[in-house]
Structures are given as C-alpha cells and as structure tokens.
N, C-alpha and C. Protein backbone atom coordinates (compact mmCIF):
# COMPACT_ATOMS: atom_id res chain seq x y z
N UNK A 1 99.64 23.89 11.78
CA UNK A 1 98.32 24.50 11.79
C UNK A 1 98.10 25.14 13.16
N UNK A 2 97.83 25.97 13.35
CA UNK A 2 97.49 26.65 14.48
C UNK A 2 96.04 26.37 15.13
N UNK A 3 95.93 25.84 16.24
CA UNK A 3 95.34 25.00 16.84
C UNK A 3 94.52 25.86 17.38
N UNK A 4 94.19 27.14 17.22
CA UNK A 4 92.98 27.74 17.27
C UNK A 4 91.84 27.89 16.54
N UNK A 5 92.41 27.16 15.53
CA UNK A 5 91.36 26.80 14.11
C UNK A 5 90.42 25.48 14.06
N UNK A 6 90.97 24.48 15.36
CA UNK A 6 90.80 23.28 15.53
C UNK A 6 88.74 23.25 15.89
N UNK A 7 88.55 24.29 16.40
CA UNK A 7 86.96 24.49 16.52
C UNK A 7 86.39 24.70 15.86
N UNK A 8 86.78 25.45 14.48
CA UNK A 8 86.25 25.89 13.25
C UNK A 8 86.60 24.72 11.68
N UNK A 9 87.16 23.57 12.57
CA UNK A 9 87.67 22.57 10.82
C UNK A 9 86.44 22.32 10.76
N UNK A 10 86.19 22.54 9.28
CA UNK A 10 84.78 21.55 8.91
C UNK A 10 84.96 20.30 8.47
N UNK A 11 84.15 19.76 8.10
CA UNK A 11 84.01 18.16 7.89
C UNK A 11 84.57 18.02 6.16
N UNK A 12 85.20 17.23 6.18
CA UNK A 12 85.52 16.84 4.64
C UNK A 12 84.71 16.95 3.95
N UNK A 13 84.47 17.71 2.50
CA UNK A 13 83.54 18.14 1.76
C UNK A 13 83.00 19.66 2.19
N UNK A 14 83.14 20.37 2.87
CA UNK A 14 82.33 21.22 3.49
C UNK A 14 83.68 22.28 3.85
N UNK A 15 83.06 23.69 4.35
CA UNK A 15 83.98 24.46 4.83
C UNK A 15 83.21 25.35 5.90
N UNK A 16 84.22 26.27 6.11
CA UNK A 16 83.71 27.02 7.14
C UNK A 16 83.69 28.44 6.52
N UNK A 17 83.05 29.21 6.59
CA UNK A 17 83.06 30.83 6.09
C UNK A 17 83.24 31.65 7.17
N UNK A 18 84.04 32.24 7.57
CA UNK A 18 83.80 33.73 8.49
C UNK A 18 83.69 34.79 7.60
N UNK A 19 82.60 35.63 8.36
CA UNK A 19 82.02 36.32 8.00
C UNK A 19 81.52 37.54 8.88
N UNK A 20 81.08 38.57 8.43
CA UNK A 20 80.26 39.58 9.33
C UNK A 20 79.31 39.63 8.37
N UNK A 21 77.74 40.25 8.83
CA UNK A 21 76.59 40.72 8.60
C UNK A 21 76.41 42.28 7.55
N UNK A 22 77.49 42.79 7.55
CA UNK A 22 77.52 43.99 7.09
C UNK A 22 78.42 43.88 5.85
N UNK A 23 79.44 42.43 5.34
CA UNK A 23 80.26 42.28 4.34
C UNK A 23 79.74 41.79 3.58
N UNK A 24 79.37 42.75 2.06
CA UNK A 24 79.02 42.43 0.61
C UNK A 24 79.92 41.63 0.55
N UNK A 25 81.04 41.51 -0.11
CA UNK A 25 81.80 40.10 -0.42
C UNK A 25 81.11 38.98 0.50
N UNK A 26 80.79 39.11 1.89
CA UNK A 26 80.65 37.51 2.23
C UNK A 26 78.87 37.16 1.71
N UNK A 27 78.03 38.02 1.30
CA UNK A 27 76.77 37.41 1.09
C UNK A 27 77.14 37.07 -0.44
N UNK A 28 78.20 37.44 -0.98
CA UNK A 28 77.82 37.66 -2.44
C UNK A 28 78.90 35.63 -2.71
N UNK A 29 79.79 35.61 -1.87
CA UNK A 29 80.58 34.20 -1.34
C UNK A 29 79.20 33.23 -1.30
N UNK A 30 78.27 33.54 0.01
CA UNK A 30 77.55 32.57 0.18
C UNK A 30 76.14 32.20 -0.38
N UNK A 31 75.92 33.31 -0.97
CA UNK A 31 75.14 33.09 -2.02
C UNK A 31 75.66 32.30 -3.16
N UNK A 32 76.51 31.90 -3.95
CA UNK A 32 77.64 31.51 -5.02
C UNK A 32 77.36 30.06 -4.29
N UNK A 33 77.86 30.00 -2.97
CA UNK A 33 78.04 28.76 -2.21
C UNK A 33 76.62 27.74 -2.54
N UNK A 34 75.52 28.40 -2.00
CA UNK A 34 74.14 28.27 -1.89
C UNK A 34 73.59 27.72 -3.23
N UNK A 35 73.64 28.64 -4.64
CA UNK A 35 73.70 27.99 -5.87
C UNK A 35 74.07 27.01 -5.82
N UNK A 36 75.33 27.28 -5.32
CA UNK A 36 75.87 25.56 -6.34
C UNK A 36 76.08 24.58 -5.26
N UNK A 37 75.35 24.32 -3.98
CA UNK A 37 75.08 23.56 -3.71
C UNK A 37 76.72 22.82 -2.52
N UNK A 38 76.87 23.97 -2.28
CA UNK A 38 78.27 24.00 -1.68
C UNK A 38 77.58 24.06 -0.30
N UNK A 39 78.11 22.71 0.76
CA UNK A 39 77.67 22.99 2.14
C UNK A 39 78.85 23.75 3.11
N UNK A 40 78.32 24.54 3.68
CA UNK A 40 79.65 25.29 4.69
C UNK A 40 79.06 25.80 5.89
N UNK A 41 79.49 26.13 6.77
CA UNK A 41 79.11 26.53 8.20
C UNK A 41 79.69 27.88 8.03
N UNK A 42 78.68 29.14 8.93
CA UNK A 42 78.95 30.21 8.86
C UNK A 42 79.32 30.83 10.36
N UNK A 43 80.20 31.66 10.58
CA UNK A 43 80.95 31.92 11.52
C UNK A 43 80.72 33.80 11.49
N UNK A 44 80.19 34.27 12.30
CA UNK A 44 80.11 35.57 12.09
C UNK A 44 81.06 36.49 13.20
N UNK A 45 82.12 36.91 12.94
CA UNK A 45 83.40 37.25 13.96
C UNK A 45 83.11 38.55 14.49
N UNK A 46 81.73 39.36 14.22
CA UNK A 46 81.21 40.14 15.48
C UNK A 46 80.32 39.74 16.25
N UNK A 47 79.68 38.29 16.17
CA UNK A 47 79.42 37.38 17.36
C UNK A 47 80.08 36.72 18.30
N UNK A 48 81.45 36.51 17.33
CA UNK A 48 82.23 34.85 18.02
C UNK A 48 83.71 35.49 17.87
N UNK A 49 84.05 36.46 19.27
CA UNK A 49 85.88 37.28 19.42
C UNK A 49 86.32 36.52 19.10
N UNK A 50 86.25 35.20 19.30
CA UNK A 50 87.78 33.97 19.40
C UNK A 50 87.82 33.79 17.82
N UNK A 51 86.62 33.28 17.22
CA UNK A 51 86.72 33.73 15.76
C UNK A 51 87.26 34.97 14.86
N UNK A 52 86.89 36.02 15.38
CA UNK A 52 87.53 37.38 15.11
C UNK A 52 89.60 37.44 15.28
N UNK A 53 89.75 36.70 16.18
CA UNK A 53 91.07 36.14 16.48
C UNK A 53 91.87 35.73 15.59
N UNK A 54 91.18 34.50 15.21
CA UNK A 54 91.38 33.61 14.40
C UNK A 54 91.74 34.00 13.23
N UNK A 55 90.56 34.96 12.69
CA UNK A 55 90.77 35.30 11.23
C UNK A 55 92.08 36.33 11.36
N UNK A 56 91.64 37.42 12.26
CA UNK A 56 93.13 38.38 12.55
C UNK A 56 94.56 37.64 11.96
N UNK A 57 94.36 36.40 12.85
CA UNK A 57 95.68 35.63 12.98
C UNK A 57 96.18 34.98 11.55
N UNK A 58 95.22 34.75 11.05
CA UNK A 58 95.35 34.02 9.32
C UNK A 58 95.84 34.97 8.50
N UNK A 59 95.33 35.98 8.98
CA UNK A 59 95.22 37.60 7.63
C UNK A 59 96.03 38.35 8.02
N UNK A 60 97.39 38.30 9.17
CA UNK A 60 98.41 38.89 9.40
C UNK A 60 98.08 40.26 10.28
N UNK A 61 96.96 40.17 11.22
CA UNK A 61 96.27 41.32 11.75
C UNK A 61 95.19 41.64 11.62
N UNK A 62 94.68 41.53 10.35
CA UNK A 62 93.56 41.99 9.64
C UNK A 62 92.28 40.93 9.96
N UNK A 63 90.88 41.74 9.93
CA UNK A 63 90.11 40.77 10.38
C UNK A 63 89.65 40.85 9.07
N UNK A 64 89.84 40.11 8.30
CA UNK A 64 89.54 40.13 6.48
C UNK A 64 88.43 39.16 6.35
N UNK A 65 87.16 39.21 5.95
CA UNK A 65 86.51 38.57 6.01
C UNK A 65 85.83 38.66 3.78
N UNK A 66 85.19 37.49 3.42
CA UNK A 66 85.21 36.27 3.76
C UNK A 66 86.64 35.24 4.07
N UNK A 67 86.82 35.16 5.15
CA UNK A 67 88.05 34.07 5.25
C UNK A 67 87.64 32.45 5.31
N UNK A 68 88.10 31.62 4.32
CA UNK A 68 87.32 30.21 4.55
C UNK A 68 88.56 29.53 5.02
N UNK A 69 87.67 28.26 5.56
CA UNK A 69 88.57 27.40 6.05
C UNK A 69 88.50 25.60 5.49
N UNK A 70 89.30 25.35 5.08
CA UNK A 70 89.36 24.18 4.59
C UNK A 70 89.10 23.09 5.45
N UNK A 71 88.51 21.69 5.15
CA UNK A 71 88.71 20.54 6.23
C UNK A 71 90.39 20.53 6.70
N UNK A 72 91.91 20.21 5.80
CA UNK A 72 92.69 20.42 5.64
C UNK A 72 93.30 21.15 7.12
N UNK A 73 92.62 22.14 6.94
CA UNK A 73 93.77 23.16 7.87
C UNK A 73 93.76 24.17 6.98
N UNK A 74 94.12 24.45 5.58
CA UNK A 74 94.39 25.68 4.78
C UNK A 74 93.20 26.80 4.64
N UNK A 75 93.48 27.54 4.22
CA UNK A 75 92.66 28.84 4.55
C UNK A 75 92.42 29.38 2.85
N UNK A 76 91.80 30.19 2.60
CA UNK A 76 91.29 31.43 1.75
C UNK A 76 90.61 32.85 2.06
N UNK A 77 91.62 33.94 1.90
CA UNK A 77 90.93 34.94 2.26
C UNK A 77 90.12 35.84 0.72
N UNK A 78 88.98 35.58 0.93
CA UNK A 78 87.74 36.24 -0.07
C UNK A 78 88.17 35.99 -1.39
N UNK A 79 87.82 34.50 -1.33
CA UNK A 79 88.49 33.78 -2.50
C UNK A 79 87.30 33.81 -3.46
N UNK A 80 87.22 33.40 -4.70
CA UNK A 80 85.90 33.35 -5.03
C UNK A 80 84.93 31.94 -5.45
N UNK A 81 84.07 31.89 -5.54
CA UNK A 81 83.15 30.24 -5.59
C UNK A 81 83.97 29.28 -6.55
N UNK A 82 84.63 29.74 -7.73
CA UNK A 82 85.77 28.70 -8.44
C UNK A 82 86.79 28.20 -7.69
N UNK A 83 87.52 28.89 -6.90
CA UNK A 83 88.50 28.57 -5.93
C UNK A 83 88.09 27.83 -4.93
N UNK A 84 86.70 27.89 -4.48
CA UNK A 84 86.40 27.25 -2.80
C UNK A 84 86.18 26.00 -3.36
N UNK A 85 85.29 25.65 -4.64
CA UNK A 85 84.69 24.38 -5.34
C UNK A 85 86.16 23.92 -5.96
N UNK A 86 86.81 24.24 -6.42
CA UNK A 86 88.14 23.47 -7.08
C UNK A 86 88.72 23.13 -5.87
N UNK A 87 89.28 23.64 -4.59
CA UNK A 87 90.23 23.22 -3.71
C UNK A 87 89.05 21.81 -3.29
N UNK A 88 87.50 22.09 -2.68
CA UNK A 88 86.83 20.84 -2.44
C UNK A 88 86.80 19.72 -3.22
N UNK A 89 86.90 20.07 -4.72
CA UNK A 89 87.07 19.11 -5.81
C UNK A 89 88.65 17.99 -5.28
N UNK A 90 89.62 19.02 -5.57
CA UNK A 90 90.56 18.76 -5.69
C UNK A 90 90.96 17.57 -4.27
C-alpha cells in the first residue's frame, strides 16, 4: 500500500471520497452515499495537493475523481453506490 494514503484510511465501515466541487459524478456518488446512509469523509483535491497526489498516483497520472478509498488500503475509481456498499458489506 503506498503510504501516502495512510492520512486518508478511513475507519472500518466508512470510506473516504476524493473529490472536486465542480465533478457531477462525485455529487451524484455522494448523494447515493447520503441516501443510503453510507458514512464517508470527503477529500476535495483542489483544496488538499497531497490529496490531488494521491489520487494522480492511484489513477496512473490521472487526477480521476470520484476516487474512494477503502479502510483496507484498496481503492475505487468512480465506482458506483452498489460497488462502494458491497465491498463495505463484504
């Protein structure tokens, strides 16, 4: 796991979202989240460079946002609310 992610693990049960302010996919993510009652911390990577980094670094360059982050260590880039709730299930 790349240990720049180590600031952004969320707590078991929970995740982390990066995000920007201007990405339809990420309101349309955390809204989905919000319904159903999904807790996650939001990370906005034209506030927080080292975050912007981060995601770069996950997405092979790309600052691809919504990128989530698992308690785990594992990642999802703009996965959708079935995928974020099944991996938490799971």
């Amino acid at each position: 796991m790349d240990p720049r992610l180590d600031p952004y693990l969320p707590q078991a049960g929970t995740v982390t979202v990066f995000t920007t302010n201007w990405c339809g996919f990420c309101r349309r993510l955390k809204f989905q989240l919000d319904r159903d009652g999904v807790s996650y911390t939001e990370v906005d990577i034209d506030e927080d460079p080292a975050a912007g980094d981060v995601v770069a670094a996950i997405n092979g360059g790309n600052r691809t946002v919504p990128t989530v982050v698992f308690a785990d260590g594992s990642t999802a880039t703009n996965p959708d609310r079935r995928e974020v709730s099944d991996r938490l299930d799971g």
